[in-house]
N, C-alpha and C. Protein backbone atom coordinates (compact mmCIF):
# COMPACT_ATOMS: atom_id res chain seq x y z
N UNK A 1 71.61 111.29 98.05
CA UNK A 1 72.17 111.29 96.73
C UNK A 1 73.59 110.73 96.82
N UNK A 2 74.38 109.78 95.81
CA UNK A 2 75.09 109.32 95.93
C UNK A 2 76.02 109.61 94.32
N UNK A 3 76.99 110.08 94.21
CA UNK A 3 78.11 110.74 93.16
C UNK A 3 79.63 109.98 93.30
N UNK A 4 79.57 109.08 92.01
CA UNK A 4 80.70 108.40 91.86
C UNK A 4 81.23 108.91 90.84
N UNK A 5 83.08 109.15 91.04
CA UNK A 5 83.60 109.94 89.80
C UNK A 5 85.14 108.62 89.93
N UNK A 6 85.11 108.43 88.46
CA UNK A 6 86.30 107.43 87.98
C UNK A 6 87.46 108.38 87.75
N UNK A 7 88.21 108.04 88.40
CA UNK A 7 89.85 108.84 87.39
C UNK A 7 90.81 107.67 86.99
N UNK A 8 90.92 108.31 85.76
CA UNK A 8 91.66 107.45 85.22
C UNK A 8 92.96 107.90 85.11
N UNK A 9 94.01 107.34 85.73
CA UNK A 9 95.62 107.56 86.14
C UNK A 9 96.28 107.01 86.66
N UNK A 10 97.83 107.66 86.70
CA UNK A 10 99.01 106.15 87.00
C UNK A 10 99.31 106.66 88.40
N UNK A 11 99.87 105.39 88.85
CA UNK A 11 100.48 106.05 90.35
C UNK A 11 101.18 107.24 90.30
N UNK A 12 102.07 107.04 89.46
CA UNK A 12 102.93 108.57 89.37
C UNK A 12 102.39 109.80 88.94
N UNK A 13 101.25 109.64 88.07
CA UNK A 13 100.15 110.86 88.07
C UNK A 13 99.42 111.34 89.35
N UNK A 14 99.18 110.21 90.05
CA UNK A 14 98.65 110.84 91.48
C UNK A 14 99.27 111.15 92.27
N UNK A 15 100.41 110.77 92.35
CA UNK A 15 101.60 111.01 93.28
C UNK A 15 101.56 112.68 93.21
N UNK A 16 102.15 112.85 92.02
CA UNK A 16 102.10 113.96 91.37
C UNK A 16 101.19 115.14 92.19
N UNK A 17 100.08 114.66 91.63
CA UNK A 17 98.74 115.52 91.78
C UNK A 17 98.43 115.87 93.30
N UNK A 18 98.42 114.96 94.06
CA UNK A 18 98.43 114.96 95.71
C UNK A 18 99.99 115.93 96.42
N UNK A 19 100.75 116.07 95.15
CA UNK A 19 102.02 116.29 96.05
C UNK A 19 102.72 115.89 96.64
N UNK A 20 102.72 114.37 96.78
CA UNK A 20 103.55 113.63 97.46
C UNK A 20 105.24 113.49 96.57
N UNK A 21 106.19 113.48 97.39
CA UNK A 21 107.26 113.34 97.05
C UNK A 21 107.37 112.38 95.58
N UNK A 22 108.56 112.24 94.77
CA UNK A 22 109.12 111.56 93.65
C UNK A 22 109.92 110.90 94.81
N UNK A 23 109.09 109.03 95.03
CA UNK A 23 109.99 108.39 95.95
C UNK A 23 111.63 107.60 94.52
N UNK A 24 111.39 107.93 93.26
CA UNK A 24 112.30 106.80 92.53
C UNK A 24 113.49 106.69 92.70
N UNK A 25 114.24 108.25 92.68
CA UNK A 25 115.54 107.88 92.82
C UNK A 25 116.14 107.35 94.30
N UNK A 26 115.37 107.93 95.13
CA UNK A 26 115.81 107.06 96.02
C UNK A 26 115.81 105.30 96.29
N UNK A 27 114.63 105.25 95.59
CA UNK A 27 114.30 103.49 95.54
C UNK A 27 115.32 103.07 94.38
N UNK A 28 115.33 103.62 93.76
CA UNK A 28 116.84 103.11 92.91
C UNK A 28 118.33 102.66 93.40
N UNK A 29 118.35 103.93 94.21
CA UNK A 29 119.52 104.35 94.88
C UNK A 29 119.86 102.90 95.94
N UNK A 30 118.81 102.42 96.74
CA UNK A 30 118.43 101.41 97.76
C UNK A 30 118.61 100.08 97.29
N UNK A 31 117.77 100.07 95.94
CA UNK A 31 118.15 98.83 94.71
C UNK A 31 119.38 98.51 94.80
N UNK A 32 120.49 99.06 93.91
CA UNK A 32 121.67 99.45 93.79
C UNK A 32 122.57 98.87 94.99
N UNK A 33 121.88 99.14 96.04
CA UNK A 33 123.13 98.70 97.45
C UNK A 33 122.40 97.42 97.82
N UNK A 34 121.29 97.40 97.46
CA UNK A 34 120.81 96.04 97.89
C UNK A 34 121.53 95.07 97.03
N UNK A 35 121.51 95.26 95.62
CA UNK A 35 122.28 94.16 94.75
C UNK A 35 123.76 94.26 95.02
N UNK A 36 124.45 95.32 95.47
CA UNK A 36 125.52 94.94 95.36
C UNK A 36 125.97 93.98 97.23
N UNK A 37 125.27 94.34 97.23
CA UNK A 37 125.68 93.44 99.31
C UNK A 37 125.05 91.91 98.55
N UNK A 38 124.38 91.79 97.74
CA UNK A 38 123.60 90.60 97.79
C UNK A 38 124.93 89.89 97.18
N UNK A 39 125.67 90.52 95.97
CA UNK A 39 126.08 89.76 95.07
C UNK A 39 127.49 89.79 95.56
N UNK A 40 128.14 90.77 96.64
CA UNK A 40 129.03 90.34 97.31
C UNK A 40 129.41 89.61 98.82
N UNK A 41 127.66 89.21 99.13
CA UNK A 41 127.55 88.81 100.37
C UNK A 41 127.26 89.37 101.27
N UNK A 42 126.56 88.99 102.23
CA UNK A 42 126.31 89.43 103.22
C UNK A 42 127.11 88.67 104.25
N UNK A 43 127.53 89.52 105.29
CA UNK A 43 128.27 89.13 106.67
C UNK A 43 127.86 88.52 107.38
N UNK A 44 127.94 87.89 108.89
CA UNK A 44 126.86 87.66 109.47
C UNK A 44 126.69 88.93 110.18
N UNK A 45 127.61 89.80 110.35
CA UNK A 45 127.19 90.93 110.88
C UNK A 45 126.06 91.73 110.31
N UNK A 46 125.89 91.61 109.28
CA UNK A 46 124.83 92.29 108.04
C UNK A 46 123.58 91.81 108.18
N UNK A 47 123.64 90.29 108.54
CA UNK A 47 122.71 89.87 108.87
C UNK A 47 121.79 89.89 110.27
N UNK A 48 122.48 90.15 111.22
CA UNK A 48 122.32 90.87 112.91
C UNK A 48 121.63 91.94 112.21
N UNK A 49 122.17 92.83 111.72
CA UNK A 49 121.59 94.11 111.93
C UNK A 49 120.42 93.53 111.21
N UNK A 50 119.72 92.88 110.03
CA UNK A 50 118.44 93.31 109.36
C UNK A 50 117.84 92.49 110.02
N UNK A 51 118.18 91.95 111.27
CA UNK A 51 117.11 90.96 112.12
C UNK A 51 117.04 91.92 112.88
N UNK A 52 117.79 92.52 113.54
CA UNK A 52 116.82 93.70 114.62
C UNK A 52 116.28 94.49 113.92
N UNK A 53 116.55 94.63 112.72
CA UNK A 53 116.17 96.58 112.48
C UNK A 53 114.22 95.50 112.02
N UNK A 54 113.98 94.07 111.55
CA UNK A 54 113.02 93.47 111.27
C UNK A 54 112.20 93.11 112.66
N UNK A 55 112.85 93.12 113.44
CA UNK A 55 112.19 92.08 114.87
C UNK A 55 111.34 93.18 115.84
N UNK A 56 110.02 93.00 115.87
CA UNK A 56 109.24 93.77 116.82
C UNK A 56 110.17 94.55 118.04
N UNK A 57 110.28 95.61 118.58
CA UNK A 57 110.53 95.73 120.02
C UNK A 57 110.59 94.93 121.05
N UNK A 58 108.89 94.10 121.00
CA UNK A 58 108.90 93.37 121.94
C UNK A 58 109.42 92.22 122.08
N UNK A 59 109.67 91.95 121.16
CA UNK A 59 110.28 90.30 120.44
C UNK A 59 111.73 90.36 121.60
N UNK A 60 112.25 91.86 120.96
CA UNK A 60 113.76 92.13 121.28
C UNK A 60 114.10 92.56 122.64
N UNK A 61 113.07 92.94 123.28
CA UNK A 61 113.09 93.20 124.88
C UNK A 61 112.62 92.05 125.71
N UNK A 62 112.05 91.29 125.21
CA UNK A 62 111.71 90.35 126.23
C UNK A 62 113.08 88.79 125.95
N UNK A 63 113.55 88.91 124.96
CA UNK A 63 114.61 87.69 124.53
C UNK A 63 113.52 87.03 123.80
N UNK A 64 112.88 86.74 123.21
CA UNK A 64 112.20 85.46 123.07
C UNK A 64 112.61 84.26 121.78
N UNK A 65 112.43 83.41 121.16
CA UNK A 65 113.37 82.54 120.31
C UNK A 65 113.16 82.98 119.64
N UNK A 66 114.01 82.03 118.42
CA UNK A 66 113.29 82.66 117.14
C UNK A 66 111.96 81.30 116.69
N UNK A 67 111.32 80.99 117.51
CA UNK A 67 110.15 80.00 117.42
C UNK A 67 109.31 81.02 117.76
N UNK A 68 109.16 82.12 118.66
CA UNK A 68 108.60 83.43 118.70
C UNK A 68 108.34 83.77 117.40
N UNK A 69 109.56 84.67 116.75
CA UNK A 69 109.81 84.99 115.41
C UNK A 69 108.55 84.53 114.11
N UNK A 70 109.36 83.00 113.82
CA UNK A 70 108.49 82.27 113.27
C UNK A 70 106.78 82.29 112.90
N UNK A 71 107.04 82.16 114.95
CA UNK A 71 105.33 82.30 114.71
C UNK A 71 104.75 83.78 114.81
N UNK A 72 105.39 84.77 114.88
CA UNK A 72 104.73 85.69 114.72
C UNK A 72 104.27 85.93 112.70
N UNK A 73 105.24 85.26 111.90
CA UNK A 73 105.61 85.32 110.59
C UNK A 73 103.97 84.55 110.43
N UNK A 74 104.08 83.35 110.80
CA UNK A 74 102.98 82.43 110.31
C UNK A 74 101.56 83.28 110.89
N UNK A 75 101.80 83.60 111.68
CA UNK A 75 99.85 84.74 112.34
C UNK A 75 100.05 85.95 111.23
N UNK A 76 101.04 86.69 111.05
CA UNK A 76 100.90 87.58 110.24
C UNK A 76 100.27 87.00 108.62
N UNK A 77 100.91 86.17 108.19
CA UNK A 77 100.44 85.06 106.85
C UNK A 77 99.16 84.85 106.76
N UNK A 78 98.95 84.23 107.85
CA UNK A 78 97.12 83.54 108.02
C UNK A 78 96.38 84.54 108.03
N UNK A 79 96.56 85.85 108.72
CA UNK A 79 95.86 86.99 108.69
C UNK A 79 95.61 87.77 107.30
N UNK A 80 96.67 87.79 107.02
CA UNK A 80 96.92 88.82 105.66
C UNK A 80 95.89 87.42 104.12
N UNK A 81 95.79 86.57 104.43
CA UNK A 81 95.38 85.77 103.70
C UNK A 81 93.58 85.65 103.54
N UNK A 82 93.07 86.38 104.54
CA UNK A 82 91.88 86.38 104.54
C UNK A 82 91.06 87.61 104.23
């Protein structure tokens, strides 16, 4: 026997319902510093950090280029595309 049940609801109703945290104000909060670094620039120091805190482990322990990088970007793409 096979029993299919539809619910009809918003993310934030299920959120809700499951108990999972209210992620908004924090994603607001994140918004907020993201626009303001954007619209006053980023450093290049600013930019170091969101390449490691982005770059595999292994990427970052072994040295490898950023033609590494790249192509890890383009396999992730082709993958996610199918």
């Amino acid at each position: 026997m096979k029993i299919t049940v539809d619910i009809d609801c918003t993310p934030e109703e299920a959120r809700t319902f499951l108990g999972l945290p209210d992620m908004k104000p924090f994603h607001n909060a994140f918004m907020q510093k993201m626009r303001e670094k954007m619209s006053s620039g980023l450093s290049s120091d600013d930019m170091q950090k969101m390449f490691d805190l982005w770059m595999t482990p292994g990427l970052k322990q072994a040295g490898q280029s950023m033609e590494a990088f790249q192509n890890m970007f383009w396999n992730a793409s082709k993958t996610s595309n199918k």
